[in-house]
C-alpha atoms as a PDB file:
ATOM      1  CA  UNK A   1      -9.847  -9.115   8.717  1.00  0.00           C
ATOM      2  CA  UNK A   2      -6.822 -10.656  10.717  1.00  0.00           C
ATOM      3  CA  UNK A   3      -7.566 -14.251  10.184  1.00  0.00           C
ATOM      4  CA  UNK A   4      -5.475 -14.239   6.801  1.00  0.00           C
ATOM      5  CA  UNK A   5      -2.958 -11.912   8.191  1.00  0.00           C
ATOM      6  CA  UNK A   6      -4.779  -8.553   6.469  1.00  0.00           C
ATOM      7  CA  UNK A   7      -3.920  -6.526   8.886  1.00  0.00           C
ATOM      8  CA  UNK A   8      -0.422  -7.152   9.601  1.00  0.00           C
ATOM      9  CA  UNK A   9       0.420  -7.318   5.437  1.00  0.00           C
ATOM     10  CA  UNK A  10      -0.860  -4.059   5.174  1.00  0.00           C
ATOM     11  CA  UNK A  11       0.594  -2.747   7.949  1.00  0.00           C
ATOM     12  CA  UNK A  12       3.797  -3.978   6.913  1.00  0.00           C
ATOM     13  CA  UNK A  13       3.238  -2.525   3.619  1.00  0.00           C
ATOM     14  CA  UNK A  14       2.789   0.679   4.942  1.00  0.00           C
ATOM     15  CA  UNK A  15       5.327   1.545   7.523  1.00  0.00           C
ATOM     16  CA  UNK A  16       8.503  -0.771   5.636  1.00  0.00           C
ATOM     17  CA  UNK A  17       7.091   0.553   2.039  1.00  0.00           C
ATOM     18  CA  UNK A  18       7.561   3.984   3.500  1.00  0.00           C
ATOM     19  CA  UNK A  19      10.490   3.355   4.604  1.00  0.00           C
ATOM     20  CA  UNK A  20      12.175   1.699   1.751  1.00  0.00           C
ATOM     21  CA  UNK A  21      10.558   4.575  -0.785  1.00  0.00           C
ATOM     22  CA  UNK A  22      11.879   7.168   2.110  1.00  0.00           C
ATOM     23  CA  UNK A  23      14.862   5.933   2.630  1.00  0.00           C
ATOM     24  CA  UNK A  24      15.518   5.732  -0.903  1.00  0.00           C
ATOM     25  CA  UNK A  25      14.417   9.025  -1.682  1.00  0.00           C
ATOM     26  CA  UNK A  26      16.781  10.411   1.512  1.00  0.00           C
ATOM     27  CA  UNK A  27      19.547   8.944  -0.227  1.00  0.00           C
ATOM     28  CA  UNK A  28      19.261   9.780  -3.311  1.00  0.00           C
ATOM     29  CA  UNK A  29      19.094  13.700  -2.163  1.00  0.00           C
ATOM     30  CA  UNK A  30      21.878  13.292   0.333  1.00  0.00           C
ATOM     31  CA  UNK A  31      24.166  11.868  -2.175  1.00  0.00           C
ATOM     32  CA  UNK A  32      23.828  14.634  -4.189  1.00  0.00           C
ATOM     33  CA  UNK A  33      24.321  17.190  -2.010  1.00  0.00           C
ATOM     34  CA  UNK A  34      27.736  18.129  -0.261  1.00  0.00           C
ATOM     35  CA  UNK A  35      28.364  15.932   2.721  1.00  0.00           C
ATOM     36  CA  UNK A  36      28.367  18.074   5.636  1.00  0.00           C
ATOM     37  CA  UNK A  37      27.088  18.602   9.309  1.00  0.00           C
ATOM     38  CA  UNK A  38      26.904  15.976  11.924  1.00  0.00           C
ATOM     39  CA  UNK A  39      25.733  12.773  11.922  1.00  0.00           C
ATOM     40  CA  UNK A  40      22.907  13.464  14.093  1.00  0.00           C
ATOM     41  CA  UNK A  41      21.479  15.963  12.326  1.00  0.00           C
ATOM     42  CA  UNK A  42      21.476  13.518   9.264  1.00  0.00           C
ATOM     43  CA  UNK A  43      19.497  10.981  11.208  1.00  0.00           C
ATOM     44  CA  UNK A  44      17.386  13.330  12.555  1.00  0.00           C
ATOM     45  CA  UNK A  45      16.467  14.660   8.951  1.00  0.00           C
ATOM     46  CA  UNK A  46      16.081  10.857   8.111  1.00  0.00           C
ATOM     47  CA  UNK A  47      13.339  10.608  10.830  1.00  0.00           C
ATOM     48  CA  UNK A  48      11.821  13.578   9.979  1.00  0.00           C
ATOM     49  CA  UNK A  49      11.543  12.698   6.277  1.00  0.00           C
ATOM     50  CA  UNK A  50      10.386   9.292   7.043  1.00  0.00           C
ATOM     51  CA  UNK A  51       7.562  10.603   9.195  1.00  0.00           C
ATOM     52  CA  UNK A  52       5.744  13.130   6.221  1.00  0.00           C
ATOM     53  CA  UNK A  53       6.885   9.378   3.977  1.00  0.00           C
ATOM     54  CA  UNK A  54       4.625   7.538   6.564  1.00  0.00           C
ATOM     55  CA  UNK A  55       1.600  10.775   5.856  1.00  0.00           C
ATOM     56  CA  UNK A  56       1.716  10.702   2.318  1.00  0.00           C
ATOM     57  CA  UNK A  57       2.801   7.563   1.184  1.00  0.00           C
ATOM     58  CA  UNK A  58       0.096   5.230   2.991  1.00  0.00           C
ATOM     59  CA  UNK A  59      -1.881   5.789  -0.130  1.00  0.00           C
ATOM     60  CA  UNK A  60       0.410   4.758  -2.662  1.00  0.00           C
ATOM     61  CA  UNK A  61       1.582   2.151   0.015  1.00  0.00           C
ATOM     62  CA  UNK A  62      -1.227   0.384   0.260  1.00  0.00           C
ATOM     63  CA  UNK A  63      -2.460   0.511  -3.038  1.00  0.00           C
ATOM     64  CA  UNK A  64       0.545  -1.419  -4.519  1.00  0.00           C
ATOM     65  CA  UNK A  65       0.138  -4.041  -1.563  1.00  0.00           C
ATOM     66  CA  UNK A  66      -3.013  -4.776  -2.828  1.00  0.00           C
ATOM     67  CA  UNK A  67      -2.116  -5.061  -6.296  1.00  0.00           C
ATOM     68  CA  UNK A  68       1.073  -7.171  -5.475  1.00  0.00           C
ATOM     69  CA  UNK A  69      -1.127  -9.617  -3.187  1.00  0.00           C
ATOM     70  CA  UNK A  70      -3.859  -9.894  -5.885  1.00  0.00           C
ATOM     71  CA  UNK A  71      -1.195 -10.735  -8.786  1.00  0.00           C
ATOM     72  CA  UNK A  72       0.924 -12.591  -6.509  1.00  0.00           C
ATOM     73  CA  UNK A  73      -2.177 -14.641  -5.850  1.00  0.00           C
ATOM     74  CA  UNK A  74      -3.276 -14.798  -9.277  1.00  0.00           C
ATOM     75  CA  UNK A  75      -0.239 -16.429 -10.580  1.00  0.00           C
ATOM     76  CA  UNK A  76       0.586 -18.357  -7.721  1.00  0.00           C
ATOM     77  CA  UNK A  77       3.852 -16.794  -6.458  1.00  0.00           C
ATOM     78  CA  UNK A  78       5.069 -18.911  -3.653  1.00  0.00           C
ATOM     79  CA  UNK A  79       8.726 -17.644  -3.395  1.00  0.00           C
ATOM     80  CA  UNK A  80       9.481 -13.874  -1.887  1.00  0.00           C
ATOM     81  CA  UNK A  81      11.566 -13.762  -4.813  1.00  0.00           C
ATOM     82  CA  UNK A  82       9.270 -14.049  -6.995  1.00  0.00           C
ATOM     83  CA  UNK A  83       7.040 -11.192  -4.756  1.00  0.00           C
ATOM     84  CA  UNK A  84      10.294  -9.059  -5.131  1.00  0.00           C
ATOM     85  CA  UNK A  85      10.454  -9.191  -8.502  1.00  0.00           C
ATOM     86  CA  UNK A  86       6.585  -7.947  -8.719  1.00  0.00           C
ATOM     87  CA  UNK A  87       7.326  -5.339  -6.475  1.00  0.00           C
ATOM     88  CA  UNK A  88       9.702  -4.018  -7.920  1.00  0.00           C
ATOM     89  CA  UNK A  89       7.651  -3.728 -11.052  1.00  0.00           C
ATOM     90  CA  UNK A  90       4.713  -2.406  -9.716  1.00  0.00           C
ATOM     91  CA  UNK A  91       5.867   0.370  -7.532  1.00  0.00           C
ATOM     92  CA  UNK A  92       7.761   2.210 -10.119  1.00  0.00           C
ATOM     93  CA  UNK A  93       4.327   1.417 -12.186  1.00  0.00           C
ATOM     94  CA  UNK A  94       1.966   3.094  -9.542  1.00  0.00           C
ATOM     95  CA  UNK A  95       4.693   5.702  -8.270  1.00  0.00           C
ATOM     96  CA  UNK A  96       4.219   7.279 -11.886  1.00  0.00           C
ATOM     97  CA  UNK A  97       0.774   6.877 -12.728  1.00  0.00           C
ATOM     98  CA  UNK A  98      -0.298   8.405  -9.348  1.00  0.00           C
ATOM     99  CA  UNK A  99       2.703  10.738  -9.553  1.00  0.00           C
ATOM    100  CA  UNK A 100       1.484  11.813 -13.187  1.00  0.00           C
ATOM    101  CA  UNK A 101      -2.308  12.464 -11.880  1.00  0.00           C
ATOM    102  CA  UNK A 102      -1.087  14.029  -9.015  1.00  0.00           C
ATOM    103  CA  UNK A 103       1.191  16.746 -10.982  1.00  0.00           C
ATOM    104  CA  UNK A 104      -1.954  17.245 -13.626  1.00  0.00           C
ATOM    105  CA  UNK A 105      -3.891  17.975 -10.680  1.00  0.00           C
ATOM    106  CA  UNK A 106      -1.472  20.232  -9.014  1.00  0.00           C
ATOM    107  CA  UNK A 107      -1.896  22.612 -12.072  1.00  0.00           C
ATOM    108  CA  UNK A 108      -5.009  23.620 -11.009  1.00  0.00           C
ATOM    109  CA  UNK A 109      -6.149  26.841  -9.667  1.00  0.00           C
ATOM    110  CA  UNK A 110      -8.108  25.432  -7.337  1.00  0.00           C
ATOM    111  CA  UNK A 111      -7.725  27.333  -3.610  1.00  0.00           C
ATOM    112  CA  UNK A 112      -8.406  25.543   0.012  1.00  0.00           C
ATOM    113  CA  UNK A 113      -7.701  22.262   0.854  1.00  0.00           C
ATOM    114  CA  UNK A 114      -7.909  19.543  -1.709  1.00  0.00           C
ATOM    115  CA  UNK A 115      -7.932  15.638  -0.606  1.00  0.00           C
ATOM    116  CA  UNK A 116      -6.812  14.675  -3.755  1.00  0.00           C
ATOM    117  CA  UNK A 117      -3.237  16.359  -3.185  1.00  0.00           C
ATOM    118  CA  UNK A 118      -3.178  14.648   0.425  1.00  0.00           C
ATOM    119  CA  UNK A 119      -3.035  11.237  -1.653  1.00  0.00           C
ATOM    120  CA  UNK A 120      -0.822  11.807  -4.506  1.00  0.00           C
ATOM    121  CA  UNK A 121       1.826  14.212  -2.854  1.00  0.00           C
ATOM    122  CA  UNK A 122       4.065  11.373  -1.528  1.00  0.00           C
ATOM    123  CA  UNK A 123       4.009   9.575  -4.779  1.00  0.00           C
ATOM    124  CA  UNK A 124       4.441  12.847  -6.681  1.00  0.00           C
ATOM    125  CA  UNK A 125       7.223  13.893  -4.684  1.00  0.00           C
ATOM    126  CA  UNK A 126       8.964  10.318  -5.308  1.00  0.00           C
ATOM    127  CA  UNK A 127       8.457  10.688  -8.993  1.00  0.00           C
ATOM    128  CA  UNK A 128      10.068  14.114  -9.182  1.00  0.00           C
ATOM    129  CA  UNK A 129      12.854  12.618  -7.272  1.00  0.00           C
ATOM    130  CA  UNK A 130      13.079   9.704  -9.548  1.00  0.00           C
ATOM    131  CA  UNK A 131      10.533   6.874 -10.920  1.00  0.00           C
ATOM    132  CA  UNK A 132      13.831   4.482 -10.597  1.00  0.00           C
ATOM    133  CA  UNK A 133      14.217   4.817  -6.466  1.00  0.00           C
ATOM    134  CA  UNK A 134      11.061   2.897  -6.309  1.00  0.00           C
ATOM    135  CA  UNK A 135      12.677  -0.602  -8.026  1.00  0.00           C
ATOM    136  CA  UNK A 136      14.463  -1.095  -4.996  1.00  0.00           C
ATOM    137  CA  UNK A 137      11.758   0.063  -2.594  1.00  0.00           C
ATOM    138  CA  UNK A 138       9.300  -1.948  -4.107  1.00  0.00           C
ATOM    139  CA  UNK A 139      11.383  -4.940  -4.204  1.00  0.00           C
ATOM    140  CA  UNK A 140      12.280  -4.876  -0.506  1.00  0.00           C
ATOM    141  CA  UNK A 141       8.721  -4.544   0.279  1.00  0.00           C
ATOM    142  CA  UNK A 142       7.393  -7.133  -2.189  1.00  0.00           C
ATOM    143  CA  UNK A 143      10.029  -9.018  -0.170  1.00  0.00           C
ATOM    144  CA  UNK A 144       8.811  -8.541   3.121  1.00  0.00           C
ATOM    145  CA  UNK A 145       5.579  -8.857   1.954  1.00  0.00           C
ATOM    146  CA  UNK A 146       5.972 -12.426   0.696  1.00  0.00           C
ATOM    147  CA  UNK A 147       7.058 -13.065   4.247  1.00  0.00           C
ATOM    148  CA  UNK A 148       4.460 -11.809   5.565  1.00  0.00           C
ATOM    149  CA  UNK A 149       1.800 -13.636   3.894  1.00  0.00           C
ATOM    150  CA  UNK A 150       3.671 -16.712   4.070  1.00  0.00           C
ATOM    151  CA  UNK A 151       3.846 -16.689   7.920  1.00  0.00           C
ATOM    152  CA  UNK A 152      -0.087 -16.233   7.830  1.00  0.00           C
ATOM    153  CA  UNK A 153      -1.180 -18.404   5.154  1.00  0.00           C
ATOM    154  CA  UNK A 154      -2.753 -21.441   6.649  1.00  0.00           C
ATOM    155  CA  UNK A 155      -1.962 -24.696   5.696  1.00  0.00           C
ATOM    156  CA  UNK A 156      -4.657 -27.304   3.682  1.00  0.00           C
ATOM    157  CA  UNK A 157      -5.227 -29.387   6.447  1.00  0.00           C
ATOM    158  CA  UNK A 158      -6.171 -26.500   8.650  1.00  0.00           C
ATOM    159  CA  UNK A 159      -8.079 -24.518   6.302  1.00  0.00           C
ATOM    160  CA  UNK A 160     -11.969 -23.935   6.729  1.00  0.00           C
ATOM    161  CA  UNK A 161     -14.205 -26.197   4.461  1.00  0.00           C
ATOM    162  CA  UNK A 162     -15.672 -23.791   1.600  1.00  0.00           C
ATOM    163  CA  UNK A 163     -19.016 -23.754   0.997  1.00  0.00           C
ATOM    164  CA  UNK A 164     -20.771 -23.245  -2.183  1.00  0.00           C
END
């Protein structure tokens, strides 16, 4: 799983996609709201939104990292640029399809526990904050991403002979 780097790409995708989309979303709700208190208590509520981001994001996170590493692939992207400008189109994508799906299935009357609202609340919660957060988000981690992968990608001459 780690010789291509799996495990660090997603992991990257996971806690700096959080971030980004948390950050983001932090922003985007302090800015509209009246500037007070201390500054502590704003990075505090940073970290604390950040940490439920990390909890019910890593679906949505992951998903679009695998999506973005498939097309990426696909069409030969070598440039993080090029990764940026994916990401940034497919998280706003996936933030409100799954946000969409998750709001139908909030309507339910269904009591207890569900698993599905465990993995759409984060990107439900980012589309009723706004689809258009995400661009950046999803650019930054396409960005990252690219980086990623490119540090782990193995050159031809090292590469293990395929067999077919």
């Amino acid at each position: 799983m780690t010789r291509r780097g799996s495990l660090i790409y997603y992991l990257t995708a996971w806690i700096c996609g959080c971030f980004f989309m948390s950050l983001a979303i932090w922003v985007h709700d302090m800015w509209g709201a009246a500037m007070h208190g201390a500054q502590m208590r704003q990075a505090f509520g940073l970290m604390f939104f950040y940490f439920y981001g990390l909890i019910f994001g890593a679906f949505a996170a992951l998903l679009g990292a695998f999506f973005l590493r498939r097309i990426a692939a696909g069409l030969k992207c070598k440039t993080p640029w090029h990764w940026a400008i994916f990401g940034a189109i497919i998280s706003p994508a996936l933030i409100a399809l799954l946000g969409k799906w998750g709001q139908h299935l909030a309507t339910g009357d269904q009591p207890g526990l569900r698993l599905d609202a465990f993995f759409l609340f984060g990107p439900k919660t980012a589309l009723e904050a706004g689809w258009w957060l995400a661009v950046p988000a999803g650019a930054a981690t396409g960005y990252l991403l690219a980086r990623v992968q490119r540090a782990f990608a193995q050159p031809a001459a090292l590469a293990p002979p395929v067999s077919g």
